[in-house]
PDB file of N, CA and C in Angstrom:
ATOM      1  N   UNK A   1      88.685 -67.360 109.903  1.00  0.00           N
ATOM      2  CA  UNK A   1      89.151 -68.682 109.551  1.00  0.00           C
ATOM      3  C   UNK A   1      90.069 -68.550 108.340  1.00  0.00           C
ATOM      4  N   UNK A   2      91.065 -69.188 108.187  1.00  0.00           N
ATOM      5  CA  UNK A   2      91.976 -68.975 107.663  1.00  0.00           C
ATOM      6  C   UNK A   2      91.937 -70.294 106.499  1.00  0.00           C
ATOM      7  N   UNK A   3      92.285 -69.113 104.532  1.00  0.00           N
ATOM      8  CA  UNK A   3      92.474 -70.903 104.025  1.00  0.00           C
ATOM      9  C   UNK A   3      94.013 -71.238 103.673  1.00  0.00           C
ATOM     10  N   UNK A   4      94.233 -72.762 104.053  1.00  0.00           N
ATOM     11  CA  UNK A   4      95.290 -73.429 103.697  1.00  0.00           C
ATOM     12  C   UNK A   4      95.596 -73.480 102.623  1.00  0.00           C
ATOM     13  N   UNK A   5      96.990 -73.355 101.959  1.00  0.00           N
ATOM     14  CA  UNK A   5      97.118 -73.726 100.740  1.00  0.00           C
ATOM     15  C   UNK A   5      98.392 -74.506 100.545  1.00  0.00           C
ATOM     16  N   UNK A   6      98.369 -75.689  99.725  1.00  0.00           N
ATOM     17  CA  UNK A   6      99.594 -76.639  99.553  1.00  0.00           C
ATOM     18  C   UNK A   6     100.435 -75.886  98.747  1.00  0.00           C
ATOM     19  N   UNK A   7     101.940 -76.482  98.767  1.00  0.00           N
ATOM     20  CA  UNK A   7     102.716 -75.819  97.842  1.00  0.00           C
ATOM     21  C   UNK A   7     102.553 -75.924  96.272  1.00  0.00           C
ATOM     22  N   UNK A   8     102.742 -74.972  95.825  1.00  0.00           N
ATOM     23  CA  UNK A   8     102.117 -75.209  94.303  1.00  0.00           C
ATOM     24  C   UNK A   8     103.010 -75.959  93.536  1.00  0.00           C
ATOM     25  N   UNK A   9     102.917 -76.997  92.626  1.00  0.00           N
ATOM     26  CA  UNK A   9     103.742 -77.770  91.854  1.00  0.00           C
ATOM     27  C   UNK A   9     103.848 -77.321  90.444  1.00  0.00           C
ATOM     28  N   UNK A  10     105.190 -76.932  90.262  1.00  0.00           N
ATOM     29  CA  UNK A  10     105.243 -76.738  88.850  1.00  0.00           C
ATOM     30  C   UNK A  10     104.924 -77.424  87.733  1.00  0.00           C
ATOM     31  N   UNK A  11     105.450 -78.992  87.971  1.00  0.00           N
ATOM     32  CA  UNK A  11     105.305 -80.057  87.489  1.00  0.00           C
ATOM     33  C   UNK A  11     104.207 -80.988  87.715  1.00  0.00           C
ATOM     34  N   UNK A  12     103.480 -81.894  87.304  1.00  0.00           N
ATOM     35  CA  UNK A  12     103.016 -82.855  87.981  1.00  0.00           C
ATOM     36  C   UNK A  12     103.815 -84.154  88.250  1.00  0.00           C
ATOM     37  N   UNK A  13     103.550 -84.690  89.185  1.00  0.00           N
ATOM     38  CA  UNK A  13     104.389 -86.054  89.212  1.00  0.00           C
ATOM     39  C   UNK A  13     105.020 -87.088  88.018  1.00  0.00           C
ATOM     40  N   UNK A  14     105.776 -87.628  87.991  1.00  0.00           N
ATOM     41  CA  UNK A  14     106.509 -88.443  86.889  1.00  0.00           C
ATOM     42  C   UNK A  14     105.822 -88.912  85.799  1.00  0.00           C
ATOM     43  N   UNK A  15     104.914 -89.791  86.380  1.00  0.00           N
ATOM     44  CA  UNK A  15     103.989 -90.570  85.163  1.00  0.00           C
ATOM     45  C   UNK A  15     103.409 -89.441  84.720  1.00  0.00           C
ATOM     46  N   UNK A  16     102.742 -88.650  85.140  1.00  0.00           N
ATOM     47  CA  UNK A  16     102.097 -87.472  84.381  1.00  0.00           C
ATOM     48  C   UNK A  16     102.184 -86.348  83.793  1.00  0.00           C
ATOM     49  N   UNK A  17     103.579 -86.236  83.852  1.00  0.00           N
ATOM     50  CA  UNK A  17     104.220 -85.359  83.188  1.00  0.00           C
ATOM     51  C   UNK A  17     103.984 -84.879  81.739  1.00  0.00           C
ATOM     52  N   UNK A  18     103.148 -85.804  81.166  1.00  0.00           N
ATOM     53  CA  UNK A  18     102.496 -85.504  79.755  1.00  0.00           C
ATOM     54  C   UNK A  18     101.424 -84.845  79.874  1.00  0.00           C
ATOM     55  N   UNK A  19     100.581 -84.495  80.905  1.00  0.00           N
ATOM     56  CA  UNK A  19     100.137 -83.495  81.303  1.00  0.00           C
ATOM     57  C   UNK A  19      99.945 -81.567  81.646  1.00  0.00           C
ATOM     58  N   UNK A  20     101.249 -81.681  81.104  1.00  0.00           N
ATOM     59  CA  UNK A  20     102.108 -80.176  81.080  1.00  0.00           C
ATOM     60  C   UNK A  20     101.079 -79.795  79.609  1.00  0.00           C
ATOM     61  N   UNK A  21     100.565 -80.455  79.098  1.00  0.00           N
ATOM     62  CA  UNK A  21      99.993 -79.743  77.521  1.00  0.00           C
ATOM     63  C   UNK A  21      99.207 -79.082  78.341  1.00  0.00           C
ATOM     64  N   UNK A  22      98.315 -79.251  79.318  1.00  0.00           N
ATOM     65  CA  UNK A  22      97.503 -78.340  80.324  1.00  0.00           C
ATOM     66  C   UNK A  22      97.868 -76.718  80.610  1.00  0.00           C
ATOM     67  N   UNK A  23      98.766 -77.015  80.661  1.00  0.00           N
ATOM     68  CA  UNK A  23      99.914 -75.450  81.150  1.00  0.00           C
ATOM     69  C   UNK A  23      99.944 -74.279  79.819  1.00  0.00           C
ATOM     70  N   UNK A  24      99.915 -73.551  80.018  1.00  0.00           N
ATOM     71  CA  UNK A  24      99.895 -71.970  79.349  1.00  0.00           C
ATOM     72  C   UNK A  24      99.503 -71.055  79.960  1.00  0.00           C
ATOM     73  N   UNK A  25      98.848 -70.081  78.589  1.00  0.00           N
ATOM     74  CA  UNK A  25      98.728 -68.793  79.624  1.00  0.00           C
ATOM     75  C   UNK A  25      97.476 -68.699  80.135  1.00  0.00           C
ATOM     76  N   UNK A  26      96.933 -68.581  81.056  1.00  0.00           N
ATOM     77  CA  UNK A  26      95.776 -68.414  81.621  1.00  0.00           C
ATOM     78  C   UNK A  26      94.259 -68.169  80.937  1.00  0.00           C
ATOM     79  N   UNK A  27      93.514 -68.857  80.514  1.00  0.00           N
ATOM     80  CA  UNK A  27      92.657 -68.592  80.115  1.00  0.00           C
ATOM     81  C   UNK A  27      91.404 -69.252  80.544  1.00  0.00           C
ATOM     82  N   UNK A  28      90.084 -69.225  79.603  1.00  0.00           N
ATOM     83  CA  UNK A  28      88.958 -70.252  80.417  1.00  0.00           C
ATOM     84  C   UNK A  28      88.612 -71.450  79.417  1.00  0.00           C
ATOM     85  N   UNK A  29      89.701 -71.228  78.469  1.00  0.00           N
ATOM     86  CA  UNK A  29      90.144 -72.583  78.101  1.00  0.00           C
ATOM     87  C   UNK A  29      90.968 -73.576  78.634  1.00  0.00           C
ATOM     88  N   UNK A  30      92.112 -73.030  79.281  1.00  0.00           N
ATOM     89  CA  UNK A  30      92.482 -73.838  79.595  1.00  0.00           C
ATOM     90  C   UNK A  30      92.256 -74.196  81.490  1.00  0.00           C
ATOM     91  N   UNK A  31      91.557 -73.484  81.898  1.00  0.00           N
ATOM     92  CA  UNK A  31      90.122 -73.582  83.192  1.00  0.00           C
ATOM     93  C   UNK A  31      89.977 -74.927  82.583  1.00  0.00           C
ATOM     94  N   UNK A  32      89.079 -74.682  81.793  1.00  0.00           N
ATOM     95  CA  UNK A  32      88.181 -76.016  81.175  1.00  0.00           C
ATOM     96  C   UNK A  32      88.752 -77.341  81.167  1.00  0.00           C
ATOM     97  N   UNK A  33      89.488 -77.197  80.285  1.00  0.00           N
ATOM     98  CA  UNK A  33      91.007 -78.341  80.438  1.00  0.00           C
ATOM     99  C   UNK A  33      91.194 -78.678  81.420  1.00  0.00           C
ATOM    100  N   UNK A  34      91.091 -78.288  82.311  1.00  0.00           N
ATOM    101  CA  UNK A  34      91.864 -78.959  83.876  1.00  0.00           C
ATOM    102  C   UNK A  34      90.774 -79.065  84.342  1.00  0.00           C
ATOM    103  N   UNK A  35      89.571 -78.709  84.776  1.00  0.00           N
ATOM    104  CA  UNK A  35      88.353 -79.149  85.700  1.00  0.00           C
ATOM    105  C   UNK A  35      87.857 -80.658  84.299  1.00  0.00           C
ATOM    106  N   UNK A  36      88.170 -80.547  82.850  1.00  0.00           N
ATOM    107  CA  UNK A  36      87.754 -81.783  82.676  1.00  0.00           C
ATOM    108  C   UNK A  36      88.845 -83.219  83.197  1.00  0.00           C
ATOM    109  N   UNK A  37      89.972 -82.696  82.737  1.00  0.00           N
ATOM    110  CA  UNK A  37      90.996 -83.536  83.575  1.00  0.00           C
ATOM    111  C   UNK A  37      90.282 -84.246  85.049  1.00  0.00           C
ATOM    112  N   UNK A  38      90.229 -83.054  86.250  1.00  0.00           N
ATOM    113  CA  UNK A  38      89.935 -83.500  87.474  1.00  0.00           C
ATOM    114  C   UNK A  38      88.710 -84.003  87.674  1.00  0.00           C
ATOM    115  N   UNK A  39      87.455 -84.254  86.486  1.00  0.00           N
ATOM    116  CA  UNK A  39      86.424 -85.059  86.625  1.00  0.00           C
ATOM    117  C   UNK A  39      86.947 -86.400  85.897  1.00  0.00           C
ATOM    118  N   UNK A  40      88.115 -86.471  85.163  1.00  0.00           N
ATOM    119  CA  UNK A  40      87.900 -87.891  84.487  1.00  0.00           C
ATOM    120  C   UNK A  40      89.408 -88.938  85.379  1.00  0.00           C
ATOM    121  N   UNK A  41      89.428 -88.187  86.501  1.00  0.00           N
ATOM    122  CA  UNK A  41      90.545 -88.896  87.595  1.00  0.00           C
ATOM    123  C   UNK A  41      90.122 -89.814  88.289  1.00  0.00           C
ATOM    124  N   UNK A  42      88.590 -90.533  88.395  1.00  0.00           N
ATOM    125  CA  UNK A  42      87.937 -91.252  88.698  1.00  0.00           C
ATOM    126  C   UNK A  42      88.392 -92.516  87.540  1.00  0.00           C
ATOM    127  N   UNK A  43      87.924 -92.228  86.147  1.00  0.00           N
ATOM    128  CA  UNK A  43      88.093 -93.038  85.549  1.00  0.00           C
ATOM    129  C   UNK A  43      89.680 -93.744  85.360  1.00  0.00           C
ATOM    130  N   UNK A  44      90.107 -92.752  85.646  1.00  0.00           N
ATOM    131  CA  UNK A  44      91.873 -92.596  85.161  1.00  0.00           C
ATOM    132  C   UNK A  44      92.491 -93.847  86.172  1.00  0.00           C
ATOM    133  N   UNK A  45      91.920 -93.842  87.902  1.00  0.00           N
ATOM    134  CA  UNK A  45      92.044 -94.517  88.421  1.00  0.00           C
ATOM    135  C   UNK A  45      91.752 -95.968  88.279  1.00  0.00           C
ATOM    136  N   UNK A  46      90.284 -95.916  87.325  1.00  0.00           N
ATOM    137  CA  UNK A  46      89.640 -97.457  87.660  1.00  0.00           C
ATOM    138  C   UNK A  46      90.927 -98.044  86.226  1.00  0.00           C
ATOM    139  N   UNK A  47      91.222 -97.220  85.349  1.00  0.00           N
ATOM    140  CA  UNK A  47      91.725 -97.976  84.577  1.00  0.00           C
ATOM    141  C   UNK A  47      93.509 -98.192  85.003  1.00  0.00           C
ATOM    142  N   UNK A  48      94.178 -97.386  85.647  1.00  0.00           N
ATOM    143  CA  UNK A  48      95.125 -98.260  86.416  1.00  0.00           C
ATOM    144  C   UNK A  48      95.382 -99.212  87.456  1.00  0.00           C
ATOM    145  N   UNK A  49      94.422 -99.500  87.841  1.00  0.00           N
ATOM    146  CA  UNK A  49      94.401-100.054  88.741  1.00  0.00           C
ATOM    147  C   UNK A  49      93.735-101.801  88.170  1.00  0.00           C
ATOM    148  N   UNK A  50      93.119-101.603  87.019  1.00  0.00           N
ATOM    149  CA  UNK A  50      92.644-102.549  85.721  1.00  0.00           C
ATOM    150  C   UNK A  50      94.081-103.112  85.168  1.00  0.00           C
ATOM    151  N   UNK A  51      94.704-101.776  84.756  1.00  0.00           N
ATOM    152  CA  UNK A  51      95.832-102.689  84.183  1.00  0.00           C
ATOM    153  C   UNK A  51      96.677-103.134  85.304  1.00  0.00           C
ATOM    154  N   UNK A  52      97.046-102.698  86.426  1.00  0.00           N
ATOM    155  CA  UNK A  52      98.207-103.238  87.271  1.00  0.00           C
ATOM    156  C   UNK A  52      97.651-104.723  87.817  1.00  0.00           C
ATOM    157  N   UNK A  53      96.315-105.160  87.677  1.00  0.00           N
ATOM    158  CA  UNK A  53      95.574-106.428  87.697  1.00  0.00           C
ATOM    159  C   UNK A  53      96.133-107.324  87.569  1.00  0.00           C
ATOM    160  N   UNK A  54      95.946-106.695  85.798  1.00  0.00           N
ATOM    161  CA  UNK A  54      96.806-107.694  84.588  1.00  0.00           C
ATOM    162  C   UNK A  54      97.929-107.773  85.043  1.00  0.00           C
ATOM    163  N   UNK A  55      98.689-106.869  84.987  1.00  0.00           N
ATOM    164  CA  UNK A  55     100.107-106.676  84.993  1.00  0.00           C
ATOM    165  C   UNK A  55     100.381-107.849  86.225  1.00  0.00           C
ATOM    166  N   UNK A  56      99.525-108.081  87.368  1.00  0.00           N
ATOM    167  CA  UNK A  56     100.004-108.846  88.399  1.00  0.00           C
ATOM    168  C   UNK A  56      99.822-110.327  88.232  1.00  0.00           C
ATOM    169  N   UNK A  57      98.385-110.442  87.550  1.00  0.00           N
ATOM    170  CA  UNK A  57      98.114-111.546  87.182  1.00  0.00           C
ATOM    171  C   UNK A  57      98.828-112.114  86.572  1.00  0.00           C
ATOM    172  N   UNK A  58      99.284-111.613  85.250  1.00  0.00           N
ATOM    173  CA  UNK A  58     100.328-112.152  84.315  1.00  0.00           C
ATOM    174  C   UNK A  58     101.076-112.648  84.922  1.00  0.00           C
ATOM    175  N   UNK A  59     101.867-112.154  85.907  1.00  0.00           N
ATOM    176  CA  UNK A  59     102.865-112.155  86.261  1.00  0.00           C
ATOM    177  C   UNK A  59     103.609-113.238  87.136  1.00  0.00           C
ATOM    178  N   UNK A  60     101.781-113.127  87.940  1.00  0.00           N
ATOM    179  CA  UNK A  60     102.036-114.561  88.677  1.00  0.00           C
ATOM    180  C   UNK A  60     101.493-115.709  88.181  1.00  0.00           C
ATOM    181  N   UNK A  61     100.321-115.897  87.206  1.00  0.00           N
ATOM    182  CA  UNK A  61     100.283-117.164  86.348  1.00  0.00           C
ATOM    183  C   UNK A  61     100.863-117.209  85.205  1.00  0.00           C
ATOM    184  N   UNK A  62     101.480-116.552  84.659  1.00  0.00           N
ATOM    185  CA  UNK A  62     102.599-116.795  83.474  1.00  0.00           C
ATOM    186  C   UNK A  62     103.606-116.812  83.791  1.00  0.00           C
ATOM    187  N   UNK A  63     104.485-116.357  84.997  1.00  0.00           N
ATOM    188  CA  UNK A  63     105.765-116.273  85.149  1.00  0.00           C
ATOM    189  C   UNK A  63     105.872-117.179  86.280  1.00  0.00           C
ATOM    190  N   UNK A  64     105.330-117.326  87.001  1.00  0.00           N
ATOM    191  CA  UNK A  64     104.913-118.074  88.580  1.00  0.00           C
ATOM    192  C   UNK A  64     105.864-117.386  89.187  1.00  0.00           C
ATOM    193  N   UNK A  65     105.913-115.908  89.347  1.00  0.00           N
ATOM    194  CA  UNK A  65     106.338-114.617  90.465  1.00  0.00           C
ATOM    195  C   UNK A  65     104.552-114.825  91.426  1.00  0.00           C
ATOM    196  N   UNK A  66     105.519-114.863  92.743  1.00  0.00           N
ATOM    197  CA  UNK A  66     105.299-115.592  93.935  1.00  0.00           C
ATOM    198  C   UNK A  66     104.320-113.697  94.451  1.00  0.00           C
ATOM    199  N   UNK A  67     103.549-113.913  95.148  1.00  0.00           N
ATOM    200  CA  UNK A  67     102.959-112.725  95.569  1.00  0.00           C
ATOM    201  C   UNK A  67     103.754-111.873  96.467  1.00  0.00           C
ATOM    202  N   UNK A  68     104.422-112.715  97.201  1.00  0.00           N
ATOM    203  CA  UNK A  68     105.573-112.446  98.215  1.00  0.00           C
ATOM    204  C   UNK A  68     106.649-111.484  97.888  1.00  0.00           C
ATOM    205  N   UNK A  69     106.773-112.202  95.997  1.00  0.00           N
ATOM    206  CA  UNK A  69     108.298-111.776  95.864  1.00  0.00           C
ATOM    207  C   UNK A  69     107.671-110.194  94.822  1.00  0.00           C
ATOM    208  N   UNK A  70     106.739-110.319  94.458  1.00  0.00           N
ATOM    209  CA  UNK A  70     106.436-108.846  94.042  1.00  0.00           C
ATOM    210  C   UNK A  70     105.831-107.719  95.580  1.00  0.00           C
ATOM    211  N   UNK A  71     105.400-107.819  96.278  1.00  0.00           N
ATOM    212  CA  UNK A  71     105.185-107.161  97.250  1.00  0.00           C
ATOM    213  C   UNK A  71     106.063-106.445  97.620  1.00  0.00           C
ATOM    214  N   UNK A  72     107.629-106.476  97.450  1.00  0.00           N
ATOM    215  CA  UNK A  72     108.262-105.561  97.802  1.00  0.00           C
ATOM    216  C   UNK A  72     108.920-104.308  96.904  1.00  0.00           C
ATOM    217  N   UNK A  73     108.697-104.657  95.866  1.00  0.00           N
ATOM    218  CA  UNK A  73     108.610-104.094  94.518  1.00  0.00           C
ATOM    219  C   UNK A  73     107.074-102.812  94.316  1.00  0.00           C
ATOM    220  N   UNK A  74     106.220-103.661  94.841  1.00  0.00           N
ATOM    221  CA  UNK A  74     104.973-102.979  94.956  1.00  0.00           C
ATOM    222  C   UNK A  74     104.853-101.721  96.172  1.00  0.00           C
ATOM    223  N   UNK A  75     105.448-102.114  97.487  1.00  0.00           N
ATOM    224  CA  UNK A  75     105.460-101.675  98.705  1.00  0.00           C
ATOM    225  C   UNK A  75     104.380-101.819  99.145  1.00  0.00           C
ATOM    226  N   UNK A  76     103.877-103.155  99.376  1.00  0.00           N
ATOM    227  CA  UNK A  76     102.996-103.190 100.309  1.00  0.00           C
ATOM    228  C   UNK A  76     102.907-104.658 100.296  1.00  0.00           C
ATOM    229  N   UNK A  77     102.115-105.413 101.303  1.00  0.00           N
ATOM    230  CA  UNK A  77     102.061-106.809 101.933  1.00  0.00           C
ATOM    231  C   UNK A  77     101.661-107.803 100.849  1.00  0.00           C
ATOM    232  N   UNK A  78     102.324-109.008 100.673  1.00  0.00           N
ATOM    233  CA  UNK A  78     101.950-109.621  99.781  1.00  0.00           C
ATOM    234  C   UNK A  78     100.429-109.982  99.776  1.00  0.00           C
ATOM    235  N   UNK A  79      99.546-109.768 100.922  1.00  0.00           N
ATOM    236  CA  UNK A  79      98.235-109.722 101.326  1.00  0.00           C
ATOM    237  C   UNK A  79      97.375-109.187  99.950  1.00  0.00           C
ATOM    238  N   UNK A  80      98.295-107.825 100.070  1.00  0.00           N
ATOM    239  CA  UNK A  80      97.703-106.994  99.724  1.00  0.00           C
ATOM    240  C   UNK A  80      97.718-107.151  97.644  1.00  0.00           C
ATOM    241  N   UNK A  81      98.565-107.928  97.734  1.00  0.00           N
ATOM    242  CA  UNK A  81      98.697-108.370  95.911  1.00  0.00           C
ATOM    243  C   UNK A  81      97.981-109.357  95.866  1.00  0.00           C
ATOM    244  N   UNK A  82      97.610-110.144  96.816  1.00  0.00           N
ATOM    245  CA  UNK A  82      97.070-111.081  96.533  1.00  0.00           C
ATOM    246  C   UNK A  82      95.310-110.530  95.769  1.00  0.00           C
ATOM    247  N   UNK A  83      95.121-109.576  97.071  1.00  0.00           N
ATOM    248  CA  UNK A  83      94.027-108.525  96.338  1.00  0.00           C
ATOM    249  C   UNK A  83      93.396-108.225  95.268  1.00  0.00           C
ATOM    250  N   UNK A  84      94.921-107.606  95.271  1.00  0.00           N
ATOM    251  CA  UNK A  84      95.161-106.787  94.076  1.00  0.00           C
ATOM    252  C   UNK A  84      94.754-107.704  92.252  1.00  0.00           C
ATOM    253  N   UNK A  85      95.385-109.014  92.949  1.00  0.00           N
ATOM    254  CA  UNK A  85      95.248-110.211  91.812  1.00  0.00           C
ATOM    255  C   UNK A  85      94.084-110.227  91.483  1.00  0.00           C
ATOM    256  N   UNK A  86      92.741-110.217  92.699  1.00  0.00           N
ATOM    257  CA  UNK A  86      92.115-110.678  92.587  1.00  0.00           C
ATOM    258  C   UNK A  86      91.071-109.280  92.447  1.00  0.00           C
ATOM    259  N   UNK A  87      91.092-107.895  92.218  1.00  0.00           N
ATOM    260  CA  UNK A  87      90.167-107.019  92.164  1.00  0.00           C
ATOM    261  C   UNK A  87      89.656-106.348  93.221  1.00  0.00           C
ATOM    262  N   UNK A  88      90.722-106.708  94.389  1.00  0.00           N
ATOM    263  CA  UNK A  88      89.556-105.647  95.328  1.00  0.00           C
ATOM    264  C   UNK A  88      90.197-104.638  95.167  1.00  0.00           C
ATOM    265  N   UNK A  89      89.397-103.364  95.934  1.00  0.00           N
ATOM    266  CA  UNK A  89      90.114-102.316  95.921  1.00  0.00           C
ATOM    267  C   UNK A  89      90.112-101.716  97.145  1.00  0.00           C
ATOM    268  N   UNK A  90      91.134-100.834  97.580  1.00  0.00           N
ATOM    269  CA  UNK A  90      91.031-100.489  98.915  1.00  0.00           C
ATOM    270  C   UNK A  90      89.910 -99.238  98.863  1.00  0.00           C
ATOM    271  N   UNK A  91      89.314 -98.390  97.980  1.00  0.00           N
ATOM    272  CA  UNK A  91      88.277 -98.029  98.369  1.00  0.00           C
ATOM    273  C   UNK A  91      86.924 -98.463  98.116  1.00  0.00           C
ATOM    274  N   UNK A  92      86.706 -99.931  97.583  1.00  0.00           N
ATOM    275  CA  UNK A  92      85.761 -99.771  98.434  1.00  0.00           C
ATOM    276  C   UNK A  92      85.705-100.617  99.912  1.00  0.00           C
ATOM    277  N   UNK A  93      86.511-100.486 100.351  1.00  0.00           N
ATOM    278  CA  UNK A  93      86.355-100.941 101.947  1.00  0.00           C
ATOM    279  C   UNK A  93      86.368 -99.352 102.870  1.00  0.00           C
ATOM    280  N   UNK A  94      86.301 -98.215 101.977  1.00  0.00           N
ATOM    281  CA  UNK A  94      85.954 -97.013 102.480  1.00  0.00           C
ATOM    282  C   UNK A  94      84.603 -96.500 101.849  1.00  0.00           C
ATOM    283  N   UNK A  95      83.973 -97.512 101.350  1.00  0.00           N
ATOM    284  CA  UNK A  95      82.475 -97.019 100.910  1.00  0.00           C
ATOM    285  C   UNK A  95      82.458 -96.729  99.601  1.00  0.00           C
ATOM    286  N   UNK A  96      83.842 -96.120  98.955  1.00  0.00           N
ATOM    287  CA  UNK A  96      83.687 -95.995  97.900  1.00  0.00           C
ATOM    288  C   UNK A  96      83.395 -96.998  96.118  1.00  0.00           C
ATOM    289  N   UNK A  97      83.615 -96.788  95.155  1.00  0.00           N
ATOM    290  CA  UNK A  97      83.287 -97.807  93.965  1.00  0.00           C
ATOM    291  C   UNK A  97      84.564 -99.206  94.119  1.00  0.00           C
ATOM    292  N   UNK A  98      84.142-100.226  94.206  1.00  0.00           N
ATOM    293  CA  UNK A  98      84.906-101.106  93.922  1.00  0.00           C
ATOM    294  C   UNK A  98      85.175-101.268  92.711  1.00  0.00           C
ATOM    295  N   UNK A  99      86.781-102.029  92.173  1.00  0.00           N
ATOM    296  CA  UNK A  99      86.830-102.293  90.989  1.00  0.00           C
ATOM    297  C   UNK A  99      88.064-103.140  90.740  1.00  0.00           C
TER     298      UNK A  99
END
């Protein structure tokens, strides 16, 4: 059986690019560093997804931006901001933690 491996990224994606302090020379310090990173990606999530809340809420009771008219900005169904306004999350409709 054979293992798969993704292409390796030099970088991490845009927003996280402040993340590169991770990077050096190999050690089991910086092991450490990154397996604590990939346990606190749970949290990392509940709290963006906290602020993009706000960020929506605001947006549509302080600005009266229509759910409609941010949805395409967002890429996804104004359904789905409406949601979003309101705290669900799409995992937990996969079992996982709501928030």
């Amino acid at each position: 059986m054979g293992t798969h491996y993704t292409r390796h990224m030099d970088t991490p994606p845009k927003p996280f690019q402040q993340l590169t302090a991770l990077t050096g020379p190999e050690s089991i310090e910086r092991a450490q560093a990154l397996t604590e990173a990939l346990k606190a990606i749970p949290d990392l999530q509940r709290w963006l997804r906290e602020q993009r809340q706000h960020v929506v809420r605001t947006l549509h009771e302080r600005d009266g931006i229509s759910y409609t008219d941010m949805a395409p900005a967002l890429r996804v169904k104004p359904e789905r901001v409406s949601g979003i306004a309101r705290g669900h999350s799409r995992s937990s409709r996969k079992g996982g933690p709501a928030s």
